[in-house]
N, C-alpha and C. Protein backbone atom coordinates (compact mmCIF):
# COMPACT_ATOMS: atom_id res chain seq x y z
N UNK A 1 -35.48 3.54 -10.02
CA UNK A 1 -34.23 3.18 -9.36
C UNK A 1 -33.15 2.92 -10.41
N UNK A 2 -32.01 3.72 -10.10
CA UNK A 2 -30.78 3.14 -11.33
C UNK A 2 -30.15 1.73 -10.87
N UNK A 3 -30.01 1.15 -12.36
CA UNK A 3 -29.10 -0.09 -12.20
C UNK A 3 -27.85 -0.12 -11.47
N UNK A 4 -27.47 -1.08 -11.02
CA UNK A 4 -26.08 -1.36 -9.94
C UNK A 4 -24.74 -0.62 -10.25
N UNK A 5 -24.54 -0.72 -11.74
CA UNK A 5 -23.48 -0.31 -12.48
C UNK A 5 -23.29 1.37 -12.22
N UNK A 6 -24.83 2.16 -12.77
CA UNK A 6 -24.44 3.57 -12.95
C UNK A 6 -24.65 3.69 -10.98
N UNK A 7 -25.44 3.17 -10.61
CA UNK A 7 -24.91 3.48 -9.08
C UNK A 7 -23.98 3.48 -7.91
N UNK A 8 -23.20 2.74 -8.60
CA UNK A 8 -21.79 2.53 -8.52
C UNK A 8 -20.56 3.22 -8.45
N UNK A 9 -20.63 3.73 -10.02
CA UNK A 9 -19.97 4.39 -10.65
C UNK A 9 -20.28 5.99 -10.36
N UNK A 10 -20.95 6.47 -9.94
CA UNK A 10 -21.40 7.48 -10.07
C UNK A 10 -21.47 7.93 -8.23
N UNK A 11 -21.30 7.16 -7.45
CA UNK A 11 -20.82 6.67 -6.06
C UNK A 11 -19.01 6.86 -6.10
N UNK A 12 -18.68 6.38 -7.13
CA UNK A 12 -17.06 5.95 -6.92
C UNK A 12 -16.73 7.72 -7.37
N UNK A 13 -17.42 7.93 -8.72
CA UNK A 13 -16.73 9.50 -9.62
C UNK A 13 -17.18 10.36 -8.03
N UNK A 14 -18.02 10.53 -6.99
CA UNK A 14 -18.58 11.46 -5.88
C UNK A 14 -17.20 11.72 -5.35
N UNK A 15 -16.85 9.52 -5.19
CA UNK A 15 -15.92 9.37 -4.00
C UNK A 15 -14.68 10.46 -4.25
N UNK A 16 -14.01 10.21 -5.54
CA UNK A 16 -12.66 10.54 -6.29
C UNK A 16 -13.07 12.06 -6.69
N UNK A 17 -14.34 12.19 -6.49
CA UNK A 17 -14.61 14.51 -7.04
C UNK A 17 -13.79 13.78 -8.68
N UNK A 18 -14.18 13.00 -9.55
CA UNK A 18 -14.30 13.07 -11.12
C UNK A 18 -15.09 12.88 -11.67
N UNK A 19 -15.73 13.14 -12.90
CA UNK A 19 -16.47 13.38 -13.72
C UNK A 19 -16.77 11.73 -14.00
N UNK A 20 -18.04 11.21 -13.98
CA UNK A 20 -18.82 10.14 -13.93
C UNK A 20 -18.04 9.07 -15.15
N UNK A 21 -17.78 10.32 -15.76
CA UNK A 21 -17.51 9.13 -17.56
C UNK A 21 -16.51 9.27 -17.61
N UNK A 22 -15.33 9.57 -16.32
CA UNK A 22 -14.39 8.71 -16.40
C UNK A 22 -14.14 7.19 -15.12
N UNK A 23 -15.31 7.06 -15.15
CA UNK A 23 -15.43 5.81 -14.15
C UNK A 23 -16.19 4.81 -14.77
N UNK A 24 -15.29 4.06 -15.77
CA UNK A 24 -16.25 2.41 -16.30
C UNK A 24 -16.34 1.45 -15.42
N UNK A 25 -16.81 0.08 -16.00
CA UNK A 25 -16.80 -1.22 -15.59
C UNK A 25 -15.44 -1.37 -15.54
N UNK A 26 -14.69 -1.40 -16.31
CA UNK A 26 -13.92 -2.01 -16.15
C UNK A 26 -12.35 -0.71 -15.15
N UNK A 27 -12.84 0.01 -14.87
CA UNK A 27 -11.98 0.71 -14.36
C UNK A 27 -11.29 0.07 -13.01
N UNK A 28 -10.24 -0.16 -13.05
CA UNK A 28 -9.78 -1.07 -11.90
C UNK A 28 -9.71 0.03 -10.78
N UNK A 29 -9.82 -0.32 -9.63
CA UNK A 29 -9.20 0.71 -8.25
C UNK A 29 -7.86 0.51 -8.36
N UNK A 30 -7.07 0.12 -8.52
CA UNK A 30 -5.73 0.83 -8.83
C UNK A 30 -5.51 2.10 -9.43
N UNK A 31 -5.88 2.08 -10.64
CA UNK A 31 -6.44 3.06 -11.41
C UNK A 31 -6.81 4.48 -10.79
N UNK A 32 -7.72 4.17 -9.82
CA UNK A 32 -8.39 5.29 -9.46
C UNK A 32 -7.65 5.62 -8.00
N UNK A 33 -6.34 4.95 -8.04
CA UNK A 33 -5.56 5.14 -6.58
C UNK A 33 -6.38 4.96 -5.59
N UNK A 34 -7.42 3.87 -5.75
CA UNK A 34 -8.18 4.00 -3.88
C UNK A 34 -7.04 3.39 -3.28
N UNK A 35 -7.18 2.95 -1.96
CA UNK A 35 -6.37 2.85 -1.01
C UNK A 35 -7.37 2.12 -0.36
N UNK A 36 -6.99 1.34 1.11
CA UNK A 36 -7.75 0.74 1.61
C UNK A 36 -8.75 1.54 2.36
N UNK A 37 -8.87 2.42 2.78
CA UNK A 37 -9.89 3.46 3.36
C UNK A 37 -10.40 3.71 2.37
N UNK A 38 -10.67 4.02 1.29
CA UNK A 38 -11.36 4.83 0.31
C UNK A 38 -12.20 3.31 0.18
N UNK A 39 -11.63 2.26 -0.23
CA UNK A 39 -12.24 0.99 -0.36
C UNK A 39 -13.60 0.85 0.64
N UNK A 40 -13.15 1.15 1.96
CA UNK A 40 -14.09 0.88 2.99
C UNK A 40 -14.98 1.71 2.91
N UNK A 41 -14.39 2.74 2.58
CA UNK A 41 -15.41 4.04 2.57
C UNK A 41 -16.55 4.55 1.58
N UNK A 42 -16.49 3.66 0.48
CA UNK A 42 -17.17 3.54 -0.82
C UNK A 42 -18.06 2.56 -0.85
N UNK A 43 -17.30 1.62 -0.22
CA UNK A 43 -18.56 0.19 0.18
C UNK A 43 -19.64 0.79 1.18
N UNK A 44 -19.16 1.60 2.19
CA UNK A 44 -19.83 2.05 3.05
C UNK A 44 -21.14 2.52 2.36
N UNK A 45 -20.52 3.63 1.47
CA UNK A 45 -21.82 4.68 0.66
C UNK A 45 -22.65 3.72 -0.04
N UNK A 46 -21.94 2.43 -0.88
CA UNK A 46 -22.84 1.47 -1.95
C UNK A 46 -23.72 0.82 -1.11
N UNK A 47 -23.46 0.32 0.43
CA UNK A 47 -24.39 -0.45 1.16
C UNK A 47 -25.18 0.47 1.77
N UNK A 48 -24.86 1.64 2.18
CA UNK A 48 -26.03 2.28 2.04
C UNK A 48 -27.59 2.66 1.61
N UNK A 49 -26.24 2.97 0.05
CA UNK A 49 -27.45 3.76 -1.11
C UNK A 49 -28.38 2.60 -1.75
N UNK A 50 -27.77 1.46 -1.50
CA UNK A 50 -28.45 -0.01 -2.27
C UNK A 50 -29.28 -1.04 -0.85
N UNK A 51 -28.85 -0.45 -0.09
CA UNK A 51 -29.23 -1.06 0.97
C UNK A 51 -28.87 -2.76 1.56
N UNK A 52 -27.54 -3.23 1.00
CA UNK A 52 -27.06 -4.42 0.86
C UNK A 52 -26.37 -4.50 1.92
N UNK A 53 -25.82 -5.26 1.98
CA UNK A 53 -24.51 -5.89 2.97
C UNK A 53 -23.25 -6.48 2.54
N UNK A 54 -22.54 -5.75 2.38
CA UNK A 54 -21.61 -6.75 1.53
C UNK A 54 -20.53 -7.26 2.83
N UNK A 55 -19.78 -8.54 2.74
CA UNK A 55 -18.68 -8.62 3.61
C UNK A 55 -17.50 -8.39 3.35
N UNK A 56 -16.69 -9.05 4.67
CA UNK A 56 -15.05 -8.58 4.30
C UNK A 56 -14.66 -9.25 2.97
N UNK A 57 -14.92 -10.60 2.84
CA UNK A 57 -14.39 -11.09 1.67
C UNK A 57 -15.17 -10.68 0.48
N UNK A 58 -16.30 -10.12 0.21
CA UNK A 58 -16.59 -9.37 -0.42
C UNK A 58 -16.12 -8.46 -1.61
N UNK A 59 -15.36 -7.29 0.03
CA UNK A 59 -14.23 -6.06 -0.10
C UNK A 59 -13.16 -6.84 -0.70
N UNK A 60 -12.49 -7.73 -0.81
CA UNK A 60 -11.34 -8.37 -1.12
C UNK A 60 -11.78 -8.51 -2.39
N UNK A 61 -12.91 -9.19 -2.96
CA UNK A 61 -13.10 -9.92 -4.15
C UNK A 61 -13.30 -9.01 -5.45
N UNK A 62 -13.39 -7.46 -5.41
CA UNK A 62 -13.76 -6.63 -6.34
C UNK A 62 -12.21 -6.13 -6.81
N UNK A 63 -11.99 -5.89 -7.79
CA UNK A 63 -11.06 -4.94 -8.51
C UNK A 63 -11.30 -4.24 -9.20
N UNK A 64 -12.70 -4.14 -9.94
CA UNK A 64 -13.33 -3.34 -10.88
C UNK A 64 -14.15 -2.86 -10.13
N UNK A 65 -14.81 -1.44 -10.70
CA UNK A 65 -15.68 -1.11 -10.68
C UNK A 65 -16.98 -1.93 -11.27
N UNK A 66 -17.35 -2.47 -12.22
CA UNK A 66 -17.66 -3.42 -12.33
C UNK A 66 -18.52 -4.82 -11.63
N UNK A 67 -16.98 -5.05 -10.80
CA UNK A 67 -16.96 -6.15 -10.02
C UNK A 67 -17.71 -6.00 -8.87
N UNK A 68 -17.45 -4.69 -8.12
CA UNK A 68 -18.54 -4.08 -7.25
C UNK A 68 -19.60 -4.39 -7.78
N UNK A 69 -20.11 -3.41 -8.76
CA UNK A 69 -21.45 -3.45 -9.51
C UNK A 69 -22.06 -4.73 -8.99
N UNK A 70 -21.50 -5.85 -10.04
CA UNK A 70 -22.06 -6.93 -9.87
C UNK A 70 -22.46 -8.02 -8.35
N UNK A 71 -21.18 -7.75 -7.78
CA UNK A 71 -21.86 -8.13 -5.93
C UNK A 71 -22.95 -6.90 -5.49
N UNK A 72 -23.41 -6.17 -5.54
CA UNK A 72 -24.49 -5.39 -5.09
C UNK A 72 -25.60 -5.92 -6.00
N UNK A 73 -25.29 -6.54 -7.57
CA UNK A 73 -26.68 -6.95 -8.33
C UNK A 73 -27.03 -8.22 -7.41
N UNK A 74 -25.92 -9.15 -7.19
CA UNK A 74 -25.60 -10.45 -6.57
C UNK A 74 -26.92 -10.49 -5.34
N UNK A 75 -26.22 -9.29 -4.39
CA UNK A 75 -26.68 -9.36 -3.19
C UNK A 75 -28.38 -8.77 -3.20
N UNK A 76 -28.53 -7.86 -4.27
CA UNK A 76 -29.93 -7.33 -4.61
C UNK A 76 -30.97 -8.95 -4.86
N UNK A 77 -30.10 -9.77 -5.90
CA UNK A 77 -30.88 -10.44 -6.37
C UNK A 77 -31.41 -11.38 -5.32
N UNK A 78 -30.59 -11.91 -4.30
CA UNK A 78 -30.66 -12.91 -3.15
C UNK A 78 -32.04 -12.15 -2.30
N UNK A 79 -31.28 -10.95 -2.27
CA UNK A 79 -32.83 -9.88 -1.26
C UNK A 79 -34.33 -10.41 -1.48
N UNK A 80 -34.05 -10.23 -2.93
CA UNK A 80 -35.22 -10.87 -4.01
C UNK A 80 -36.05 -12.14 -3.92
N UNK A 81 -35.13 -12.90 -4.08
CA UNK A 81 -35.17 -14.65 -3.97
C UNK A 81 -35.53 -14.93 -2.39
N UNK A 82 -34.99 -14.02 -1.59
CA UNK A 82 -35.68 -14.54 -0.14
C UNK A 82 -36.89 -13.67 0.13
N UNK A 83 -37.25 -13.31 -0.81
CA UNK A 83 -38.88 -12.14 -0.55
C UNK A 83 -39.79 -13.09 -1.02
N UNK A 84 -39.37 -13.67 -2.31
CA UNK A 84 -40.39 -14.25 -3.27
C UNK A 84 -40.23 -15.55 -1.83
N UNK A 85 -39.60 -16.72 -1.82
CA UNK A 85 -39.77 -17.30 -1.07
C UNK A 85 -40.28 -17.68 0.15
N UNK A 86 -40.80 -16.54 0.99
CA UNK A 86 -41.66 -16.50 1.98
C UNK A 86 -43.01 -16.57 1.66
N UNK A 87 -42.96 -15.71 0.27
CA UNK A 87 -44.41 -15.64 -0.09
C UNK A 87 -44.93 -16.51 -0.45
């Protein structure tokens, strides 16, 4: 399974049809002109492909690519912590 970051990123370069390595951490969505649909529509594919949930305030809280990344590690890790915990 790839880490949060290149799954991300490589989700966002699909979204925008560009070449992967021009999509860093730190690449802001301004940058990449999303818009608020592209926003929704990218979270859509990341909760998908990662199988997470992210919320509205969530969507608000990212500006990086990056920043995504890291709420999908966030929300992976919690997945985690409530698996081990039952057991």
């Amino acid at each position: 399974m790839m880490n949060a970051l290149e799954g991300v990123r490589s989700i966002v370069a699909a979204h925008f049809r560009v070449h992967a390595s021009k999509v860093q951490a730190d690449t802001t969505w301004d940058a990449i002109c999303g818009d608020d649909l592209d926003r929704i529509e990218v979270v859509m594919t990341v909760e998908d492909n990662f199988r997470v949930q992210l919320s509205d305030d969530d969507m608000q809280e990212f500006r990086t690519v990056g920043d995504l990344a890291g709420l999908v590690d966030r929300r992976l890790a919690e997945r985690r912590e409530a698996v081990r915990s039952r057991a």
